[in-house]
PDB file of N, CA and C in Angstrom:
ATOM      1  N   UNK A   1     -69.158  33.209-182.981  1.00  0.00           N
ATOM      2  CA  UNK A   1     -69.193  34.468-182.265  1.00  0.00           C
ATOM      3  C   UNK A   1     -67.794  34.870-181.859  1.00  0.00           C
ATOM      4  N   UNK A   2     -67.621  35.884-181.765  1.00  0.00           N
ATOM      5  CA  UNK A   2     -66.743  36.163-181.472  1.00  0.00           C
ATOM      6  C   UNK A   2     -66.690  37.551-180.348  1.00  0.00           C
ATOM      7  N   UNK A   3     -65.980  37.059-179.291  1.00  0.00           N
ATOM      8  CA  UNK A   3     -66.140  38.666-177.928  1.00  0.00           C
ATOM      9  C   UNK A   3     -64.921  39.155-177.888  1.00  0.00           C
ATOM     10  N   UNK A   4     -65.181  40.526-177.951  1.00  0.00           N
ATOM     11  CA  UNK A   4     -63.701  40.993-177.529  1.00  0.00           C
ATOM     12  C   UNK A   4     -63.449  41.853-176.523  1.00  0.00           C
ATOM     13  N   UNK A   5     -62.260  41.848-176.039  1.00  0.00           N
ATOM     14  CA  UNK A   5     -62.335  41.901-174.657  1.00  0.00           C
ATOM     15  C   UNK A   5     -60.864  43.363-174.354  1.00  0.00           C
ATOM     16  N   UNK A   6     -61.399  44.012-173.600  1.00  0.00           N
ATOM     17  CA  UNK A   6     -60.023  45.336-173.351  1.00  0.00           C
ATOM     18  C   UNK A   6     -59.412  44.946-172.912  1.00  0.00           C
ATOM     19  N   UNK A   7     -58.046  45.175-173.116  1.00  0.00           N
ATOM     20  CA  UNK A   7     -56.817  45.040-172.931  1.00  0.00           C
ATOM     21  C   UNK A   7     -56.585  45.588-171.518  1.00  0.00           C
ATOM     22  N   UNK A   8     -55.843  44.958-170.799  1.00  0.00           N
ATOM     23  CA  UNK A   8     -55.623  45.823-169.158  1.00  0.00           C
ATOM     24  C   UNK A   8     -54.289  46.358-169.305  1.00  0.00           C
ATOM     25  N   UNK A   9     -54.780  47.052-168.165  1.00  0.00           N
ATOM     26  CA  UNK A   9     -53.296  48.081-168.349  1.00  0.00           C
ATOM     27  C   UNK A   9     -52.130  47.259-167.321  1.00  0.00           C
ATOM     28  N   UNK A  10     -51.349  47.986-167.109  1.00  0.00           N
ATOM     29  CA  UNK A  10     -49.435  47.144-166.531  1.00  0.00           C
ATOM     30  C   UNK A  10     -50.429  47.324-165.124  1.00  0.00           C
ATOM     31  N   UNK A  11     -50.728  47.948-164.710  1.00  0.00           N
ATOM     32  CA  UNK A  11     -51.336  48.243-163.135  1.00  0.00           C
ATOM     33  C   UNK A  11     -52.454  47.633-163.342  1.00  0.00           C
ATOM     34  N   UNK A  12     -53.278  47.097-163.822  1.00  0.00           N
ATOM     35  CA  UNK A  12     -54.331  45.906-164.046  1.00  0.00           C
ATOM     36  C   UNK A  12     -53.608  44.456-163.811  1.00  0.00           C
ATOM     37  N   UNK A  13     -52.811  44.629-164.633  1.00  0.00           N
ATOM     38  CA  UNK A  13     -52.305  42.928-164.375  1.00  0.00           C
ATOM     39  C   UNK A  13     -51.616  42.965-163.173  1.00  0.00           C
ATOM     40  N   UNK A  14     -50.885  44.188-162.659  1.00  0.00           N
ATOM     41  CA  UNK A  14     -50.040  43.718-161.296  1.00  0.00           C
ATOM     42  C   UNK A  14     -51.134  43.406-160.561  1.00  0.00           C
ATOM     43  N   UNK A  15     -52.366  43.892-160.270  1.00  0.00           N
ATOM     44  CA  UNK A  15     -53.371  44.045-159.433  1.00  0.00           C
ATOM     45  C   UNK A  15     -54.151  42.533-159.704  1.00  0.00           C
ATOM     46  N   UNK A  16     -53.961  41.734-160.807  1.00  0.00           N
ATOM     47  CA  UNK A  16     -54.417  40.358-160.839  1.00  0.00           C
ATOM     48  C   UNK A  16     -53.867  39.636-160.313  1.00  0.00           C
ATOM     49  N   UNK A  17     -52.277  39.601-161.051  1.00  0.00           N
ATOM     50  CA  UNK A  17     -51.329  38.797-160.264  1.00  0.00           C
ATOM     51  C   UNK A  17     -51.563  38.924-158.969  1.00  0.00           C
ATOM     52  N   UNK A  18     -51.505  40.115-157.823  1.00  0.00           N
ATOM     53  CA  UNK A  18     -51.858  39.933-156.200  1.00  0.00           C
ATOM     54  C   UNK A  18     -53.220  39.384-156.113  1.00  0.00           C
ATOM     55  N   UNK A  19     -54.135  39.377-156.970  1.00  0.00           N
ATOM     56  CA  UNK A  19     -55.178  39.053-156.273  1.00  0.00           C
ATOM     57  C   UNK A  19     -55.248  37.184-156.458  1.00  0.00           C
ATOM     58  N   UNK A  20     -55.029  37.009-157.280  1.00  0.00           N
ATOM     59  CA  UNK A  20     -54.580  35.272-157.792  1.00  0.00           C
ATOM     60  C   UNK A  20     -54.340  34.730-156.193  1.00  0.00           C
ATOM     61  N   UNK A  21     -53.847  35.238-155.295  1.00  0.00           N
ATOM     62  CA  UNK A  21     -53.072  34.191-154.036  1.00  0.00           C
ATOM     63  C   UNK A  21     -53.674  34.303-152.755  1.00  0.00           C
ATOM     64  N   UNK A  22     -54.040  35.339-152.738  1.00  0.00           N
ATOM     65  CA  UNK A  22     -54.069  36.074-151.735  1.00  0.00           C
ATOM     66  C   UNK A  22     -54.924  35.283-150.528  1.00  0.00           C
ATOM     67  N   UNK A  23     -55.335  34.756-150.583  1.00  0.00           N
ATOM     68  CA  UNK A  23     -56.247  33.721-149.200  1.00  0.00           C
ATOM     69  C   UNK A  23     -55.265  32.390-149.415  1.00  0.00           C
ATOM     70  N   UNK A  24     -54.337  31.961-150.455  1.00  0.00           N
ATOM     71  CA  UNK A  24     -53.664  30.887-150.016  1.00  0.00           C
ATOM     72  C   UNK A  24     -51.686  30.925-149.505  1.00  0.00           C
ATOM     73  N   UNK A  25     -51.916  32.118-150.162  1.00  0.00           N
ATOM     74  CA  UNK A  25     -50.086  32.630-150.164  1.00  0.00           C
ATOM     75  C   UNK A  25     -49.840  34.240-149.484  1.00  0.00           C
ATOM     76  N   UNK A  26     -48.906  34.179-149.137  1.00  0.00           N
ATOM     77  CA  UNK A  26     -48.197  35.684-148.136  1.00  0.00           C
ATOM     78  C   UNK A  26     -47.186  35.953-149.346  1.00  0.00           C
ATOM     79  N   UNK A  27     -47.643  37.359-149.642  1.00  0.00           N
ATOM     80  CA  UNK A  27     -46.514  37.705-150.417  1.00  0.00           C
ATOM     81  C   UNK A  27     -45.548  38.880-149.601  1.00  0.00           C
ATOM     82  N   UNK A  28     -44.216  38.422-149.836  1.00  0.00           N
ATOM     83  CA  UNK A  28     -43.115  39.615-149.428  1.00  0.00           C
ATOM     84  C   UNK A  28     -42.811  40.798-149.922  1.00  0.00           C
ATOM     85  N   UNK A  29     -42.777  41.742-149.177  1.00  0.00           N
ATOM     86  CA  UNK A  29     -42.476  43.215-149.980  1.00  0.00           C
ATOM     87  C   UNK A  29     -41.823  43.380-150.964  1.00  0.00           C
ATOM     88  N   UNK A  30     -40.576  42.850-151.278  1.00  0.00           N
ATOM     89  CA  UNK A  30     -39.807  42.309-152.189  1.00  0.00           C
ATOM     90  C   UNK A  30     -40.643  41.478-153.208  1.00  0.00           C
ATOM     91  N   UNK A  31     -41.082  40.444-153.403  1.00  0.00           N
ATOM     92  CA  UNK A  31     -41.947  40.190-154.376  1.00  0.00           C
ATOM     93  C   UNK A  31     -43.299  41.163-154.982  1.00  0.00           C
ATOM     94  N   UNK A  32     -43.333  41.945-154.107  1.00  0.00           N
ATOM     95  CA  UNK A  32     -44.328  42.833-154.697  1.00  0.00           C
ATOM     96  C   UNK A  32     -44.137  43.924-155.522  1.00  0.00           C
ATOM     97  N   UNK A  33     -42.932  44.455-154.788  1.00  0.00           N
ATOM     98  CA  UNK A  33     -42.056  45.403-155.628  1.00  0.00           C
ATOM     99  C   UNK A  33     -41.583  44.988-157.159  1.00  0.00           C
ATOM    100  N   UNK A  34     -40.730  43.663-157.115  1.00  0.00           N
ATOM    101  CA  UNK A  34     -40.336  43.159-158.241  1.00  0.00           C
ATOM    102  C   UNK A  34     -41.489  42.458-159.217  1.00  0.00           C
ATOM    103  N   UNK A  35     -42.639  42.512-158.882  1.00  0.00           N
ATOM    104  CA  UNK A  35     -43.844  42.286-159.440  1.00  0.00           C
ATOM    105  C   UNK A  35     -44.127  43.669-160.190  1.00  0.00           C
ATOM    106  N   UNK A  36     -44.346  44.610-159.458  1.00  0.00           N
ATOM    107  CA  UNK A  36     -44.735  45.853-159.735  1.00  0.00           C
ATOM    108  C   UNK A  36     -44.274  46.456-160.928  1.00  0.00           C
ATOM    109  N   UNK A  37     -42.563  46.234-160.841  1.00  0.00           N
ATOM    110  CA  UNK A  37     -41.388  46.478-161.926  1.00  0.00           C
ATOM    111  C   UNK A  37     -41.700  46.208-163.160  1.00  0.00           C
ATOM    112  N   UNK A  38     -41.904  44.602-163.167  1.00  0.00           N
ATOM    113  CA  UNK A  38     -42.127  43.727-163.963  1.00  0.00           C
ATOM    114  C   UNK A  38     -43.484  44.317-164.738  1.00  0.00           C
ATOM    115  N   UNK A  39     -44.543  44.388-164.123  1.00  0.00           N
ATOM    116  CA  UNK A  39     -45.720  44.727-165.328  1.00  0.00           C
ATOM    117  C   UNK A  39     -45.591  46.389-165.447  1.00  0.00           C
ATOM    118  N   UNK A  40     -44.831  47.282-164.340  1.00  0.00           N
ATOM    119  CA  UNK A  40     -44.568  48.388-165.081  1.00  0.00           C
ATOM    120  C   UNK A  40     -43.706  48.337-166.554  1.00  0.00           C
ATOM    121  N   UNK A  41     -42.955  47.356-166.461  1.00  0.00           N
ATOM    122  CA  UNK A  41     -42.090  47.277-167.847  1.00  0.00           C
ATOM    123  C   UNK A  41     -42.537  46.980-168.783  1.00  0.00           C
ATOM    124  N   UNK A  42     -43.740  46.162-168.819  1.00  0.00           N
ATOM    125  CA  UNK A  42     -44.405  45.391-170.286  1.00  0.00           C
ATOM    126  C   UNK A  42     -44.541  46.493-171.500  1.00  0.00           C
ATOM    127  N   UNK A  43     -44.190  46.729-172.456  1.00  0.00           N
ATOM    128  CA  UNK A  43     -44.694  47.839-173.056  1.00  0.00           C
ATOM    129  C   UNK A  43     -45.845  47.709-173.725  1.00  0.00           C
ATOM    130  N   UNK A  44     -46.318  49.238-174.255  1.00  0.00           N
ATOM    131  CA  UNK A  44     -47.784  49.268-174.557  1.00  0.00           C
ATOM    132  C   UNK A  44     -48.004  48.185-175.982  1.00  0.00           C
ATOM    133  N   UNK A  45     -47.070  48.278-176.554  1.00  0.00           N
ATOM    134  CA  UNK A  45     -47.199  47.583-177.648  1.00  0.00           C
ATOM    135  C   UNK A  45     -47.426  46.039-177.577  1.00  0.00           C
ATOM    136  N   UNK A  46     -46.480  45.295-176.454  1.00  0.00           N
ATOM    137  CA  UNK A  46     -46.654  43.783-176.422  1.00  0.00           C
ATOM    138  C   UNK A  46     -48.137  44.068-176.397  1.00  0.00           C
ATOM    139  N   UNK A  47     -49.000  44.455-174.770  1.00  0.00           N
ATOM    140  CA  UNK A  47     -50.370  44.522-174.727  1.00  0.00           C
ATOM    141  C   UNK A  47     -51.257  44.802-175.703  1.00  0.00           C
ATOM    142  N   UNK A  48     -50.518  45.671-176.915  1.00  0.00           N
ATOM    143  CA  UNK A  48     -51.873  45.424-177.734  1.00  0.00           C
ATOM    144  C   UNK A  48     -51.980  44.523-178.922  1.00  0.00           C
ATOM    145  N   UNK A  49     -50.734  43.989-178.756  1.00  0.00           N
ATOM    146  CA  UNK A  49     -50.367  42.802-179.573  1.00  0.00           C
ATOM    147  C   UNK A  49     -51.833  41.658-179.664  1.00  0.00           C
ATOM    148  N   UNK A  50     -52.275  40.931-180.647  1.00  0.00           N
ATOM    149  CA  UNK A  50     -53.299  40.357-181.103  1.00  0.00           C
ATOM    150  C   UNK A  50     -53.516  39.438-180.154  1.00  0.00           C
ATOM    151  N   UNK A  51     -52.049  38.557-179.871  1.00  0.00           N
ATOM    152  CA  UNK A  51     -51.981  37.155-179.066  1.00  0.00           C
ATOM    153  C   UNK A  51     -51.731  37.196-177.818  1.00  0.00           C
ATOM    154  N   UNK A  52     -51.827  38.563-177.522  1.00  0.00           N
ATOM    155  CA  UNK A  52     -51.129  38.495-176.346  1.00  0.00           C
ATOM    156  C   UNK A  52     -51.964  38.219-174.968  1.00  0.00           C
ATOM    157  N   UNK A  53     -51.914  37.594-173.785  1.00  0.00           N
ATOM    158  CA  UNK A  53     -53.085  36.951-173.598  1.00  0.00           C
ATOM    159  C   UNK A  53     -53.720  37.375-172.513  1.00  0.00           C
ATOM    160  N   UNK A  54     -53.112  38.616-171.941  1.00  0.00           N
ATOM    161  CA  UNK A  54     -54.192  39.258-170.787  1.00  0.00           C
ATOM    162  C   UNK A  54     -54.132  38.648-169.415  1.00  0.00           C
ATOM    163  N   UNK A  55     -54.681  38.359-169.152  1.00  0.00           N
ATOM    164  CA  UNK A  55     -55.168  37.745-167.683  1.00  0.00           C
ATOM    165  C   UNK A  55     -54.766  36.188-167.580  1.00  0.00           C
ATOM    166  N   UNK A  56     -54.964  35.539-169.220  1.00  0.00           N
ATOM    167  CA  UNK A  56     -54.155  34.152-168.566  1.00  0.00           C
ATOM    168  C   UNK A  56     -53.072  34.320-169.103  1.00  0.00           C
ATOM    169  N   UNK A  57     -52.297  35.186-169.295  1.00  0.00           N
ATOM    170  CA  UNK A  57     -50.502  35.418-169.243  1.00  0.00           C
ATOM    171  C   UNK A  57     -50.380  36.134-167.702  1.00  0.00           C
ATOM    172  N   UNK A  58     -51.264  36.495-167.020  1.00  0.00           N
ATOM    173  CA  UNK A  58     -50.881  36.725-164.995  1.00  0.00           C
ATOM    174  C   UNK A  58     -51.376  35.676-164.385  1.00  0.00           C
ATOM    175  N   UNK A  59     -51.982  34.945-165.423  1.00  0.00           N
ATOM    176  CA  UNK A  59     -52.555  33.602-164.611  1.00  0.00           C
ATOM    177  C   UNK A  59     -51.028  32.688-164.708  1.00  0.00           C
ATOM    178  N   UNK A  60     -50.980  32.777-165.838  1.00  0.00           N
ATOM    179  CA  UNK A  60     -49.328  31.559-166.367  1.00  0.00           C
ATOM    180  C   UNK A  60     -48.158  31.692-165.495  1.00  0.00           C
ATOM    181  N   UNK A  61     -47.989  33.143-165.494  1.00  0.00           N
ATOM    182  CA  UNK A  61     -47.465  33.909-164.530  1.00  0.00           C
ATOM    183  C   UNK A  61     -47.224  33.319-162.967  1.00  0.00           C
ATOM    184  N   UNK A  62     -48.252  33.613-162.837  1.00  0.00           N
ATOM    185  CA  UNK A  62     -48.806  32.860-161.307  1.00  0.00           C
ATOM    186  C   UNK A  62     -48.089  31.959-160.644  1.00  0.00           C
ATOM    187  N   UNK A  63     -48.891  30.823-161.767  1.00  0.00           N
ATOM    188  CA  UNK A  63     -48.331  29.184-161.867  1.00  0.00           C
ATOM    189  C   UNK A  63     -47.230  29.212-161.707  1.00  0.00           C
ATOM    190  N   UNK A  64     -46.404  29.853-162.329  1.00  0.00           N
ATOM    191  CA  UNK A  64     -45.162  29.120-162.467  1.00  0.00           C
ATOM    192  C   UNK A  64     -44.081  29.956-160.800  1.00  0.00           C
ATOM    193  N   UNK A  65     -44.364  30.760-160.533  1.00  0.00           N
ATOM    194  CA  UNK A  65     -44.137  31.767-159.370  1.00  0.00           C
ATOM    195  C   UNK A  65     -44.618  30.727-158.208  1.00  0.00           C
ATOM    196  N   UNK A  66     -45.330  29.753-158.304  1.00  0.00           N
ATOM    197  CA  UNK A  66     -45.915  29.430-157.124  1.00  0.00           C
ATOM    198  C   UNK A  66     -44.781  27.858-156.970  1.00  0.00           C
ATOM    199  N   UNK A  67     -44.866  26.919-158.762  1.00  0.00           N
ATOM    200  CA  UNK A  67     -43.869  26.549-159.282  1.00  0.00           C
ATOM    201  C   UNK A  67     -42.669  26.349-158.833  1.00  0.00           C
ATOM    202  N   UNK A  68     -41.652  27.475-158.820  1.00  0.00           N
ATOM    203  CA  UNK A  68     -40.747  27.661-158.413  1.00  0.00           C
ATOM    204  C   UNK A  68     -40.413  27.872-156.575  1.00  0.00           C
ATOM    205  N   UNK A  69     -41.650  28.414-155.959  1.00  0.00           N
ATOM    206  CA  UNK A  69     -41.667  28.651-154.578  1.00  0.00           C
ATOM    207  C   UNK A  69     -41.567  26.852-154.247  1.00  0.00           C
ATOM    208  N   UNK A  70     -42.470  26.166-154.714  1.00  0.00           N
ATOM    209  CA  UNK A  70     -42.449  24.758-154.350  1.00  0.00           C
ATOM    210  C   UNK A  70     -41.125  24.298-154.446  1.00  0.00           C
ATOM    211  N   UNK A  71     -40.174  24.158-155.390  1.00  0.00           N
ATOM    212  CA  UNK A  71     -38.822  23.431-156.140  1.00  0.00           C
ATOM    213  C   UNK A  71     -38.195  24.038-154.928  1.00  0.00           C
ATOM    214  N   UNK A  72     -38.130  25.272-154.442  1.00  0.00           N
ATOM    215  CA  UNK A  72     -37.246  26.147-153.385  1.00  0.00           C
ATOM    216  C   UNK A  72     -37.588  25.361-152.198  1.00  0.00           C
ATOM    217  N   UNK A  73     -38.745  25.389-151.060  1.00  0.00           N
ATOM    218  CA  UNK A  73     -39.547  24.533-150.302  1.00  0.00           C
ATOM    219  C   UNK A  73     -38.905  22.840-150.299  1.00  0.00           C
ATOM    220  N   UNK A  74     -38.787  22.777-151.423  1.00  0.00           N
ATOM    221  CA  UNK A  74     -38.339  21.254-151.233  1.00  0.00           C
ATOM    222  C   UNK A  74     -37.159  21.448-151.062  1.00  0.00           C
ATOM    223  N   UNK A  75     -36.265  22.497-151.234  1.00  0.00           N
ATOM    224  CA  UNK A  75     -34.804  21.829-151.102  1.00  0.00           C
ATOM    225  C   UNK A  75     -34.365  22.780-150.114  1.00  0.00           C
ATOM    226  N   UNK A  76     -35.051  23.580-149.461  1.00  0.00           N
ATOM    227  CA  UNK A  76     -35.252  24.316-147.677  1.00  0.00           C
ATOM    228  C   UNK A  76     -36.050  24.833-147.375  1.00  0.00           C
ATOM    229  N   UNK A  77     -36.840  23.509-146.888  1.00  0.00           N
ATOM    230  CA  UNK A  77     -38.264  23.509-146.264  1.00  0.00           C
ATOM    231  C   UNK A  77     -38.171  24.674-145.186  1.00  0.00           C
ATOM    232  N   UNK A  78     -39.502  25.256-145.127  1.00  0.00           N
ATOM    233  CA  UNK A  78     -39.723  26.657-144.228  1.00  0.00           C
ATOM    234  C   UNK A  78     -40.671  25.759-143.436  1.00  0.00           C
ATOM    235  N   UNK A  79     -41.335  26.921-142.454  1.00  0.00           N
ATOM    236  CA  UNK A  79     -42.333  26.391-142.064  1.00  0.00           C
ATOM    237  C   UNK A  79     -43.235  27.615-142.428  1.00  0.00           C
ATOM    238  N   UNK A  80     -44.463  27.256-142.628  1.00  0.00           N
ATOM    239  CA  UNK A  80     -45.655  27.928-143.352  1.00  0.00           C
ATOM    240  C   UNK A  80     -45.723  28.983-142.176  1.00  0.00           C
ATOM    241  N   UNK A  81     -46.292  30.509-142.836  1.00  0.00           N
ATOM    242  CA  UNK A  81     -46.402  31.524-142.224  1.00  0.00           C
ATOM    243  C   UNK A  81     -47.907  31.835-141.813  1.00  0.00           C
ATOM    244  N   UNK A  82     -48.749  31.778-140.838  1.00  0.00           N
ATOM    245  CA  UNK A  82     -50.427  31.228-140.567  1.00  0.00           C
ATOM    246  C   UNK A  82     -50.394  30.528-141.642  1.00  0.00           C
ATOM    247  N   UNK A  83     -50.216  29.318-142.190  1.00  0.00           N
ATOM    248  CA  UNK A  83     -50.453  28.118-142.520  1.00  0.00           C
ATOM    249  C   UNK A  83     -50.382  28.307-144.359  1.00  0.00           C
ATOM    250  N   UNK A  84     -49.821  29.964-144.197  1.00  0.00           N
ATOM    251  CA  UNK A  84     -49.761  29.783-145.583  1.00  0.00           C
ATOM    252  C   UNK A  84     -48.123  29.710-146.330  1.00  0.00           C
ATOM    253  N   UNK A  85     -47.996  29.581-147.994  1.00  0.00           N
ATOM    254  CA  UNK A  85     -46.827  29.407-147.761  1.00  0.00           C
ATOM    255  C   UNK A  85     -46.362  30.938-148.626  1.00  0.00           C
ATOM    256  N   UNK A  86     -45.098  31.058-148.289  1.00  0.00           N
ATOM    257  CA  UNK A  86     -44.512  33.213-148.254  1.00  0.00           C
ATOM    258  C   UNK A  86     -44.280  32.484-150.056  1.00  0.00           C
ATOM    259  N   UNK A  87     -44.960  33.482-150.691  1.00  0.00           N
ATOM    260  CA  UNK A  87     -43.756  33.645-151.840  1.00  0.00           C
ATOM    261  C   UNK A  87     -42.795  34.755-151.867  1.00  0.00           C
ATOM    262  N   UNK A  88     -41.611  34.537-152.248  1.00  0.00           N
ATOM    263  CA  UNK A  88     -40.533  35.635-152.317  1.00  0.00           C
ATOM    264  C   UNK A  88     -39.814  36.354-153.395  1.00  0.00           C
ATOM    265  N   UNK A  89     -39.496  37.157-153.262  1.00  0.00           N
ATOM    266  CA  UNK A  89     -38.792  37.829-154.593  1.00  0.00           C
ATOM    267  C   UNK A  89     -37.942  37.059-155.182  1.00  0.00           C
ATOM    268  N   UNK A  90     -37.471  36.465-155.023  1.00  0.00           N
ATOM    269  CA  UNK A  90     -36.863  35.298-155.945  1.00  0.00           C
ATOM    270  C   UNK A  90     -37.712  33.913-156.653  1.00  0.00           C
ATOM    271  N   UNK A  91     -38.541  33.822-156.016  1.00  0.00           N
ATOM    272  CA  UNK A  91     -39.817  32.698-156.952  1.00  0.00           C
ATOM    273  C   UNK A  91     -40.130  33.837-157.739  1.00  0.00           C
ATOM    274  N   UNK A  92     -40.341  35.131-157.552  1.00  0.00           N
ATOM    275  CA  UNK A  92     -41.079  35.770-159.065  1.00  0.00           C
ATOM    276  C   UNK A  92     -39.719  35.828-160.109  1.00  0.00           C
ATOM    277  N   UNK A  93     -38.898  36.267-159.596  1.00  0.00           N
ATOM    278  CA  UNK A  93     -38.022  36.433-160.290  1.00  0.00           C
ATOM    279  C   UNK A  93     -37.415  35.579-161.030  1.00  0.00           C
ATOM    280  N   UNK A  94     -37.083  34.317-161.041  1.00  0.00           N
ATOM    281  CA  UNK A  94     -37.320  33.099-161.662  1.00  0.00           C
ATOM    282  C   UNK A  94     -38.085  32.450-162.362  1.00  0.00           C
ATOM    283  N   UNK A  95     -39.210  32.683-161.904  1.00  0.00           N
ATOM    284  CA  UNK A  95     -40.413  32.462-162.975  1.00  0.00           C
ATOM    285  C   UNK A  95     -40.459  33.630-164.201  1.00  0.00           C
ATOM    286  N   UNK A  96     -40.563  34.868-163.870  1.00  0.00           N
ATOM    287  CA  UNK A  96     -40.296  36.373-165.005  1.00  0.00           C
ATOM    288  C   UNK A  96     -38.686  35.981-165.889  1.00  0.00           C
ATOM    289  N   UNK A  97     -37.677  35.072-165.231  1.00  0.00           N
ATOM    290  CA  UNK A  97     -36.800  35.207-166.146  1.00  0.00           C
ATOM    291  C   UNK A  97     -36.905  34.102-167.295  1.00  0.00           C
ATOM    292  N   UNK A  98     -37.910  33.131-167.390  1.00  0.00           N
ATOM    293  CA  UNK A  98     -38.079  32.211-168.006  1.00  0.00           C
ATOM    294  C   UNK A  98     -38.615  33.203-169.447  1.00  0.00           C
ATOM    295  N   UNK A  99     -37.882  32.368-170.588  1.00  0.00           N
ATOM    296  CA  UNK A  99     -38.427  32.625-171.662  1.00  0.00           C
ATOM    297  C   UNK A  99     -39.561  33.159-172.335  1.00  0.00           C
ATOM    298  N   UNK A 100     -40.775  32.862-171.632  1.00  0.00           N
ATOM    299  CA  UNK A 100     -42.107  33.207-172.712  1.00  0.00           C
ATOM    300  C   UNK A 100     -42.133  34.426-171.776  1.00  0.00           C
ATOM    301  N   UNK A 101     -41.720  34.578-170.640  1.00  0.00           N
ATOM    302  CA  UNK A 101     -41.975  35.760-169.549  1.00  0.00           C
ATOM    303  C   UNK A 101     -41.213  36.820-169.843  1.00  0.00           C
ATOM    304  N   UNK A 102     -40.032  36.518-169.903  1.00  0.00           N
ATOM    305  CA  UNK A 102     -38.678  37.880-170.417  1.00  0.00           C
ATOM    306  C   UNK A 102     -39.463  38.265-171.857  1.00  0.00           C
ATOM    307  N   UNK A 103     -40.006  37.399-172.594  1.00  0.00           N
ATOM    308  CA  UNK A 103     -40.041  38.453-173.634  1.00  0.00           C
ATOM    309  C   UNK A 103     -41.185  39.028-173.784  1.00  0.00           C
ATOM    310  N   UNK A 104     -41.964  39.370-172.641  1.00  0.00           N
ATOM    311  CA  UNK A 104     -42.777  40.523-172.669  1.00  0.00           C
ATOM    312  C   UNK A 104     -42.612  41.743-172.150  1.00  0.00           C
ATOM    313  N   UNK A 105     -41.078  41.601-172.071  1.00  0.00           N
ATOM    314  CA  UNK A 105     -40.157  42.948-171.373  1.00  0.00           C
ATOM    315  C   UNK A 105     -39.884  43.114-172.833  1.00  0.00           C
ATOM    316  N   UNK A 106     -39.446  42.553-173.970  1.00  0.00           N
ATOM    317  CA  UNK A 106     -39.254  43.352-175.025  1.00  0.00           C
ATOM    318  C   UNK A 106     -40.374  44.111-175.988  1.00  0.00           C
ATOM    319  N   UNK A 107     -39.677  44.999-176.540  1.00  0.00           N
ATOM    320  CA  UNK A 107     -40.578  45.993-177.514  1.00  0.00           C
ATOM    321  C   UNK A 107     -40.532  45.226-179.036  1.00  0.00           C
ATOM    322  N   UNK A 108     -41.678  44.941-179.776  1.00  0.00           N
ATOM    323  CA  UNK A 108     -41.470  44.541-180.621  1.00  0.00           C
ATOM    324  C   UNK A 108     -40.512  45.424-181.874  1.00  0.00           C
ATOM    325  N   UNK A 109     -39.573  44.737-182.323  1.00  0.00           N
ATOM    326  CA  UNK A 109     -39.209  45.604-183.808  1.00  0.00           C
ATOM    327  C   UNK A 109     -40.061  45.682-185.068  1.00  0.00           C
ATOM    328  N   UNK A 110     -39.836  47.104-185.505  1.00  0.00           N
ATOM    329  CA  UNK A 110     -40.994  46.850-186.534  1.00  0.00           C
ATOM    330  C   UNK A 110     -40.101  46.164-187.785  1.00  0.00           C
ATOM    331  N   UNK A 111     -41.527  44.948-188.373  1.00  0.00           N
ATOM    332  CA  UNK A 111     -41.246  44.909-189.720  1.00  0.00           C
ATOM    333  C   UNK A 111     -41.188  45.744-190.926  1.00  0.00           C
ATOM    334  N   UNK A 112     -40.230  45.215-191.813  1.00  0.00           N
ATOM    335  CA  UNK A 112     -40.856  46.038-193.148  1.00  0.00           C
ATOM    336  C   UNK A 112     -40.570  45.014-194.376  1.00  0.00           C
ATOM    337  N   UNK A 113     -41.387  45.344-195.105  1.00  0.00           N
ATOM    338  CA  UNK A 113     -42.277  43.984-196.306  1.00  0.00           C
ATOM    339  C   UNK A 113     -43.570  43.352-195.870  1.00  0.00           C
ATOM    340  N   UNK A 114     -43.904  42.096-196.553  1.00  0.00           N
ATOM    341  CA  UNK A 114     -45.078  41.704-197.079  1.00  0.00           C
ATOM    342  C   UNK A 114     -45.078  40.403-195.788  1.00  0.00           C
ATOM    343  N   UNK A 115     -46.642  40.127-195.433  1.00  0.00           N
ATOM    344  CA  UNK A 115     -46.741  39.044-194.523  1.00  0.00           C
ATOM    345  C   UNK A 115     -47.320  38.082-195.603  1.00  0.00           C
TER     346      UNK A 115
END
């Protein structure tokens, strides 16, 4: 069998990514903004790309945003904000500059010839 499933739009996935945390993490205005940026930039084309993976690429996303908030935490511990911990514009931003992430800021080039 096979299901197929619609593609979300740049304002779909920002709207996953916030919802992913939200009872365990405080996000900063600044991370929200630079979130916002970020899936405003994806272009239409990556998204309708075959492989491209939807909801667990804001899930991967996530992970690694939360990832990086930890590595930060360990090397200047905060203290939790109501018991949760802040992510900041710089954990997204670190995680978005990683490789499989930056290149869904690019537009694919088209080929020409035979696959």
């Amino acid at each position: 069998y096979e299901i197929m499933f619609e593609n979300y739009t740049q304002k779909q996935l920002y709207e996953i990514f916030l919802s992913m945390g939200r009872k365990e993490y405080i996000y900063t205005d600044g991370l929200k903004k630079v979130a916002e940026e970020y899936f405003a930039n994806i272009p239409n084309e990556v998204i309708a790309q075959k492989d491209f993976g939807n909801a667990r690429f804001v899930r991967n996303l996530f992970e690694r945003t939360v990832a990086k908030a930890a590595l930060r935490l360990q090397m200047e511990p905060k203290e939790l904000q109501d018991g949760k911990v802040v992510l900041i514009e710089g954990d997204f931003a670190k995680a978005s500059s990683d490789r499989e992430f930056q290149k869904m800021q690019e537009k694919k080039k088209p080929t020409i010839g035979f696959y």
